[in-house]
Protein backbone atom coordinates (compact mmCIF):
# COMPACT_ATOMS: atom_id res chain seq x y z
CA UNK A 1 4.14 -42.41 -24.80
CA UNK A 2 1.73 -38.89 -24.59
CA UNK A 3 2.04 -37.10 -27.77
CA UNK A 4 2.43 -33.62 -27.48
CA UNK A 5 1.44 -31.09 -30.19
CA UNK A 6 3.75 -28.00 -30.81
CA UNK A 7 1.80 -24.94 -31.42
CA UNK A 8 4.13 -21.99 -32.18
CA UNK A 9 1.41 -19.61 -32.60
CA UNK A 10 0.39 -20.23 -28.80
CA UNK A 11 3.83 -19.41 -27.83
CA UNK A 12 4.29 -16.53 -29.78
CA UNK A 13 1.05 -15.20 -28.40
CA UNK A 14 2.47 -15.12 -25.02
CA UNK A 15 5.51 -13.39 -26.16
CA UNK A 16 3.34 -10.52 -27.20
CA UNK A 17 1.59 -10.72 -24.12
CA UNK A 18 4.84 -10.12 -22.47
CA UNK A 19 5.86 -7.69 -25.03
CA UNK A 20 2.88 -5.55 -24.33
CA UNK A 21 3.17 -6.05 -20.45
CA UNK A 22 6.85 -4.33 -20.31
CA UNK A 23 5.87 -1.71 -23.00
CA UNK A 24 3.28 -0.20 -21.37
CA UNK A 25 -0.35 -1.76 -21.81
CA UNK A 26 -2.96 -2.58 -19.72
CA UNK A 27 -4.20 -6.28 -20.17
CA UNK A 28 -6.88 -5.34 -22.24
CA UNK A 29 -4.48 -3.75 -24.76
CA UNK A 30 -4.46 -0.27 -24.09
CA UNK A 31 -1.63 2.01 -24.18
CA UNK A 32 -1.37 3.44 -20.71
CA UNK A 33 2.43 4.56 -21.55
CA UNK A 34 4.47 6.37 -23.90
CA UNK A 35 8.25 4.71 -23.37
CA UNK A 36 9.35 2.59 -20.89
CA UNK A 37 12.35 3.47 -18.71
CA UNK A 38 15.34 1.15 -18.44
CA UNK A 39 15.23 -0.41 -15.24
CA UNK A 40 17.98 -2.58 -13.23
CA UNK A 41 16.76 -5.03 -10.20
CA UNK A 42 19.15 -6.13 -7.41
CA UNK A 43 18.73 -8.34 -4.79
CA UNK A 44 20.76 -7.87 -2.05
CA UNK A 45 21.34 -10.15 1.24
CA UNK A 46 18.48 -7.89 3.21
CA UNK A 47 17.12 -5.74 0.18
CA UNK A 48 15.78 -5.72 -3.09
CA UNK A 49 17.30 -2.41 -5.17
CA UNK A 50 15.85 -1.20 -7.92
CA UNK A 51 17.34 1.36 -10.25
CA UNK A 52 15.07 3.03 -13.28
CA UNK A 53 16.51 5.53 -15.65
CA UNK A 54 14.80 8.54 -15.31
CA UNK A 55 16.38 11.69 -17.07
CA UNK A 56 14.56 14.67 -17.37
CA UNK A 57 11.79 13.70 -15.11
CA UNK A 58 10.89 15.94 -12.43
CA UNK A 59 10.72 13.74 -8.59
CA UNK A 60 7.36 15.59 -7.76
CA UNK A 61 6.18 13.47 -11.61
CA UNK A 62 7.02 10.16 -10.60
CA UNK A 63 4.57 8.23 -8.83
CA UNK A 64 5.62 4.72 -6.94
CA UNK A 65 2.51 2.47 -5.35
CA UNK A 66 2.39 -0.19 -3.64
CA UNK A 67 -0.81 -2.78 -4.02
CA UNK A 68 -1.05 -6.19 -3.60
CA UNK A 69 2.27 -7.25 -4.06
CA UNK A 70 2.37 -5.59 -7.20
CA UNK A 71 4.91 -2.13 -7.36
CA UNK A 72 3.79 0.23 -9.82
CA UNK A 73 6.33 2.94 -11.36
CA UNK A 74 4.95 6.00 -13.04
CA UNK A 75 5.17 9.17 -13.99
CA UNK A 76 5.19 12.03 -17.05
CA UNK A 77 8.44 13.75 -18.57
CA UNK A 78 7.36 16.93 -20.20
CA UNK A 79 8.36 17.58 -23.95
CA UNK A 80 10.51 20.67 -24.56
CA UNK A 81 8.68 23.32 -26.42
CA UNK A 82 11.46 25.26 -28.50
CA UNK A 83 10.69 26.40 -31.79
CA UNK A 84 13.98 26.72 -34.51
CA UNK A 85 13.05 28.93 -37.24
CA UNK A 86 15.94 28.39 -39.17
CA UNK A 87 17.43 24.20 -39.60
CA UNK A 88 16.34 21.07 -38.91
CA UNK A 89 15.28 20.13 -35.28
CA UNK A 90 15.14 16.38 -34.54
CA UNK A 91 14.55 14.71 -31.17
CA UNK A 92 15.20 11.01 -30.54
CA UNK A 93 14.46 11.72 -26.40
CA UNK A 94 11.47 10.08 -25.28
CA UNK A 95 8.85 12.44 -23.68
CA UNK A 96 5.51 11.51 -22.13
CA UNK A 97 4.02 8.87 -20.26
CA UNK A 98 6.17 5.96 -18.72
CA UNK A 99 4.61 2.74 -16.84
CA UNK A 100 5.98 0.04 -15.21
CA UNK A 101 4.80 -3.16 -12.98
CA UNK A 102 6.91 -5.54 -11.06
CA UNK A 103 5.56 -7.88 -9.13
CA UNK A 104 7.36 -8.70 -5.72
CA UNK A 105 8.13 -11.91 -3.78
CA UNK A 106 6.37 -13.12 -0.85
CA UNK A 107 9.68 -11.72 1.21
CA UNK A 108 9.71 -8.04 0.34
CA UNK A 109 8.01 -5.85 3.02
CA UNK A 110 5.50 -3.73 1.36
CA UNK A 111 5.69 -1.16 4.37
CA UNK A 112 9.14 0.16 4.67
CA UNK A 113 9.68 0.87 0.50
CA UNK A 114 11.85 4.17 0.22
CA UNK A 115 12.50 5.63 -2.98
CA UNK A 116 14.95 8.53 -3.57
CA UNK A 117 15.60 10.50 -7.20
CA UNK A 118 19.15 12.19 -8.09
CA UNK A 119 21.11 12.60 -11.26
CA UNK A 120 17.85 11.26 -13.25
CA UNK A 121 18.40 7.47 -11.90
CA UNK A 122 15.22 6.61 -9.56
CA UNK A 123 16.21 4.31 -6.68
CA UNK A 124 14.06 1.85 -4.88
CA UNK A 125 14.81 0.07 -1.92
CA UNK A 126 12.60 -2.91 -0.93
CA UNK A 127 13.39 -4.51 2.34
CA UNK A 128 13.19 -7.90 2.76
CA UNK A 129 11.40 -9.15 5.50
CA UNK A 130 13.31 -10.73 8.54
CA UNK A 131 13.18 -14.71 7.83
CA UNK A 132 11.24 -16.28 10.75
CA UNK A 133 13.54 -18.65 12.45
CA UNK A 134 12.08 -22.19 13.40
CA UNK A 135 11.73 -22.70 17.18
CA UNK A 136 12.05 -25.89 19.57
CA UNK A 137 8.98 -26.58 21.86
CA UNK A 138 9.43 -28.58 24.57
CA UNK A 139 6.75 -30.95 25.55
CA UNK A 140 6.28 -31.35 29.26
CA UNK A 141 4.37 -34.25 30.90
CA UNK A 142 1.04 -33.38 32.49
């Protein structure tokens, strides 16, 4: 019987790896965002749909690439600059940077991503590529 040692502070490590992965660091720990939008993946029978939350953010801001199998998502929303003299002013909306990485499957087809923008919800659409079907050789007898 192999004895195996638990070592929660190995695991817990990794969760903050992850943590700091989907909020916006680099892997050497720097911020590179300042929120992180909500995002919803799909996969469809010939597509992969993906759906960020994006209100406020201008398209021309958001910036989608491509590279190595890895899609990045990001892009700036601008703060609003009012000034209240009189009362309190309080603002709970997210403004700044936003980053995001997903890396795709061997299937998605890198060159035929579209992305369209309307009613603040960014929408993705990865195809997949068509499935290479297996094909019977015949042998013939020289």
């Amino acid at each position: 019987m192999n004895v195996t040692r638990f070592e929660p502070w190995t695991l817990l490590n990794l969760m903050q790896r992850d943590f700091e992965r989907a909020s916006g660091t680099d892997d050497g720990g720097t911020t590179v965002a300042d929120w992180v939008p909500a995002v919803d993946i799909v996969e469809e029978k010939d597509r992969f749909v993906l759906k960020a939350d994006l209100p406020g953010v201008n398209p021309d801001d958001i910036d989608v690439k491509m590279d190595d199998g890895v899609l990045s998502l990001s892009g700036e929303r601008t703060h609003e600059t009012k000034s209240e003299i009189d009362g309190l002013r309080r603002v709970e909306r997210a403004s700044g940077k936003f980053y995001r990485r997903f890396h795709l499957p061997d299937t998605a087809d890198a060159d035929e991503i579209s992305a369209k923008s309307a009613n603040g919800i960014l929408e993705i659409s990865i195809p997949k590529v068509p499935q290479v079907q297996a094909r019977r050789i015949t042998v013939e007898a020289a």
